[in-house]
C-alpha atoms as a PDB file:
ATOM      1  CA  UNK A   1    -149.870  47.095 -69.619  1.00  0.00           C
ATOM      2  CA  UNK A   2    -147.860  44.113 -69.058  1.00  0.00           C
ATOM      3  CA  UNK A   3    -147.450  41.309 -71.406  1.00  0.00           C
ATOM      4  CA  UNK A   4    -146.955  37.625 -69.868  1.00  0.00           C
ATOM      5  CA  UNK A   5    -145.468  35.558 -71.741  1.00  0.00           C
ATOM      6  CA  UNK A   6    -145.823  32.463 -69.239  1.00  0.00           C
ATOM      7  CA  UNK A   7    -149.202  31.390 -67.437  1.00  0.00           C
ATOM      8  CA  UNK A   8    -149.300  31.916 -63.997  1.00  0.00           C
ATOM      9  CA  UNK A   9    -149.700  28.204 -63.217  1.00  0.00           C
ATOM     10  CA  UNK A  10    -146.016  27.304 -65.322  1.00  0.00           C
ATOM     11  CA  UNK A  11    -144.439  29.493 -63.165  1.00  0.00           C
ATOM     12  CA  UNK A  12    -145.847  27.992 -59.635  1.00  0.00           C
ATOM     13  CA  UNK A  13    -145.085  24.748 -60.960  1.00  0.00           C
ATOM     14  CA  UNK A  14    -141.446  25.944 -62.021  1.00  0.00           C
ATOM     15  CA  UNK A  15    -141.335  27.223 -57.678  1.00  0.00           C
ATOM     16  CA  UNK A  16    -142.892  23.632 -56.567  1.00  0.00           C
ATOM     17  CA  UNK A  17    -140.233  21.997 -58.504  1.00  0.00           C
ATOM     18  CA  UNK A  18    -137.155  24.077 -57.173  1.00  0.00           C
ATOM     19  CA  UNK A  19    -138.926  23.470 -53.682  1.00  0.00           C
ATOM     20  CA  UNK A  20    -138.849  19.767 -53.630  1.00  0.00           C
ATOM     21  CA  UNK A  21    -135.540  19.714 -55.032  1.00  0.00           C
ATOM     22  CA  UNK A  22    -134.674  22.287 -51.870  1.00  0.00           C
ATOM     23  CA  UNK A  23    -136.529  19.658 -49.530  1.00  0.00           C
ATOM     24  CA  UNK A  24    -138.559  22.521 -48.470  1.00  0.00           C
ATOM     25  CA  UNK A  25    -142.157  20.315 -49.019  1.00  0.00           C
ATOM     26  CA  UNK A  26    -144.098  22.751 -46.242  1.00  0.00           C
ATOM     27  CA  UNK A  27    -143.100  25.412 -49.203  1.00  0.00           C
ATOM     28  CA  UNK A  28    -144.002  22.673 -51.874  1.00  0.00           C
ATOM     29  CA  UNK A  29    -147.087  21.746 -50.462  1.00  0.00           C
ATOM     30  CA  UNK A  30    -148.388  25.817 -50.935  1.00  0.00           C
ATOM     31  CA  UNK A  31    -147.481  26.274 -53.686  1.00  0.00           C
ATOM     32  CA  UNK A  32    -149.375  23.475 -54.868  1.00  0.00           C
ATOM     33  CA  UNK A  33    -152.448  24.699 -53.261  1.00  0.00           C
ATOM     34  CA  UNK A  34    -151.707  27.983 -55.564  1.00  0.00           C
ATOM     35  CA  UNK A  35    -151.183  26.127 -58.485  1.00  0.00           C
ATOM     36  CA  UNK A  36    -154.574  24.287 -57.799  1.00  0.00           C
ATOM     37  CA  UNK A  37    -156.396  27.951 -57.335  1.00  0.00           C
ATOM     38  CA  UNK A  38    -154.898  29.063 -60.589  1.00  0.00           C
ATOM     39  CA  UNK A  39    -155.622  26.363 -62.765  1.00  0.00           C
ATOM     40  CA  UNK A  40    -158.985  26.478 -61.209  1.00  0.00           C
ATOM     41  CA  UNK A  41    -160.038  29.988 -61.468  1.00  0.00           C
ATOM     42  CA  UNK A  42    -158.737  31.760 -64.397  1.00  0.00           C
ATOM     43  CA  UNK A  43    -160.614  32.203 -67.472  1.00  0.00           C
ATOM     44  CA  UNK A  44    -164.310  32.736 -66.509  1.00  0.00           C
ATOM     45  CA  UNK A  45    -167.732  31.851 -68.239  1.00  0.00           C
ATOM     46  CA  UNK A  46    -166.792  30.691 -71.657  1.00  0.00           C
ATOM     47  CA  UNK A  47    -162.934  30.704 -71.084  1.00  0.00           C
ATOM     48  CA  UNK A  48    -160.894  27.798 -73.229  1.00  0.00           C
ATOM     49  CA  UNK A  49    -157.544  26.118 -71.601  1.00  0.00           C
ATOM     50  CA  UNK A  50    -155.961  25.766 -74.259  1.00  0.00           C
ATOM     51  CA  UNK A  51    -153.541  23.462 -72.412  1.00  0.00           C
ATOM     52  CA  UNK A  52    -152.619  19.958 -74.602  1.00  0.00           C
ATOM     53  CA  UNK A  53    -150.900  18.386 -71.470  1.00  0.00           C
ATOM     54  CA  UNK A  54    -151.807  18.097 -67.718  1.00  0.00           C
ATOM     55  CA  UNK A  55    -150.032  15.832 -67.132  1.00  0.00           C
ATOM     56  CA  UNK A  56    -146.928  18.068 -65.424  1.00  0.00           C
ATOM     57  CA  UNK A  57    -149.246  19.414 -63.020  1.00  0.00           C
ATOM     58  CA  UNK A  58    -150.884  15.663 -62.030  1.00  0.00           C
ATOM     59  CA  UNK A  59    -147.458  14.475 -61.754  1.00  0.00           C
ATOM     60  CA  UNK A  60    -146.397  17.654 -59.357  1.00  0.00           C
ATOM     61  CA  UNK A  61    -149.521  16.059 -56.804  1.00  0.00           C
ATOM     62  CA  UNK A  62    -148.196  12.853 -56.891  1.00  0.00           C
ATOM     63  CA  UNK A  63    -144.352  14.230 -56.606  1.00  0.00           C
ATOM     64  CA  UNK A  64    -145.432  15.935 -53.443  1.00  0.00           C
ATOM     65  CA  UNK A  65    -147.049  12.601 -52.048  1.00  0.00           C
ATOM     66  CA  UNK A  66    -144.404  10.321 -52.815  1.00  0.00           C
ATOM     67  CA  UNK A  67    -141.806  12.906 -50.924  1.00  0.00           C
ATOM     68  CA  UNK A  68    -143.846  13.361 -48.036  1.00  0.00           C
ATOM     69  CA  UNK A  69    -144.533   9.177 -47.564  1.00  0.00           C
ATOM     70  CA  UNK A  70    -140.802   9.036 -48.096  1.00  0.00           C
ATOM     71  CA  UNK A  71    -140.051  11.234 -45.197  1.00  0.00           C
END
């Protein structure tokens, strides 16, 4: 079995990042939508984030929407 030793979500947001950097926002903007499906459905009943900080993933919504007013 494989061992992860990042979340799932870190690495999307590490991909949205190198996107809008890229100007590639159509890319941006889905990988957003992933990073909203994983930090929405992992875990299950009972499951703990055990996340101390959202604010890097708030900030990658309202990255997207200031690049895409911009444009």
């Amino acid at each position: 079995m494989t061992v992860y030793t990042r979340r799932l979500s870190d690495k999307i947001l590490l991909a949205f990042e190198q996107a809008c950097e890229t100007g590639a926002l159509d890319c941006a903007e889905q990988l957003l939508k992933a990073l909203e499906m994983s930090l929405t459905t992992m875990g299950g009943p009972g499951a703990v984030d055990r996340r101390l900080n959202m604010e890097p993933y708030v900030h990658a919504f309202e990255r997207l929407q200031a690049l895409k007013n911009a444009v």
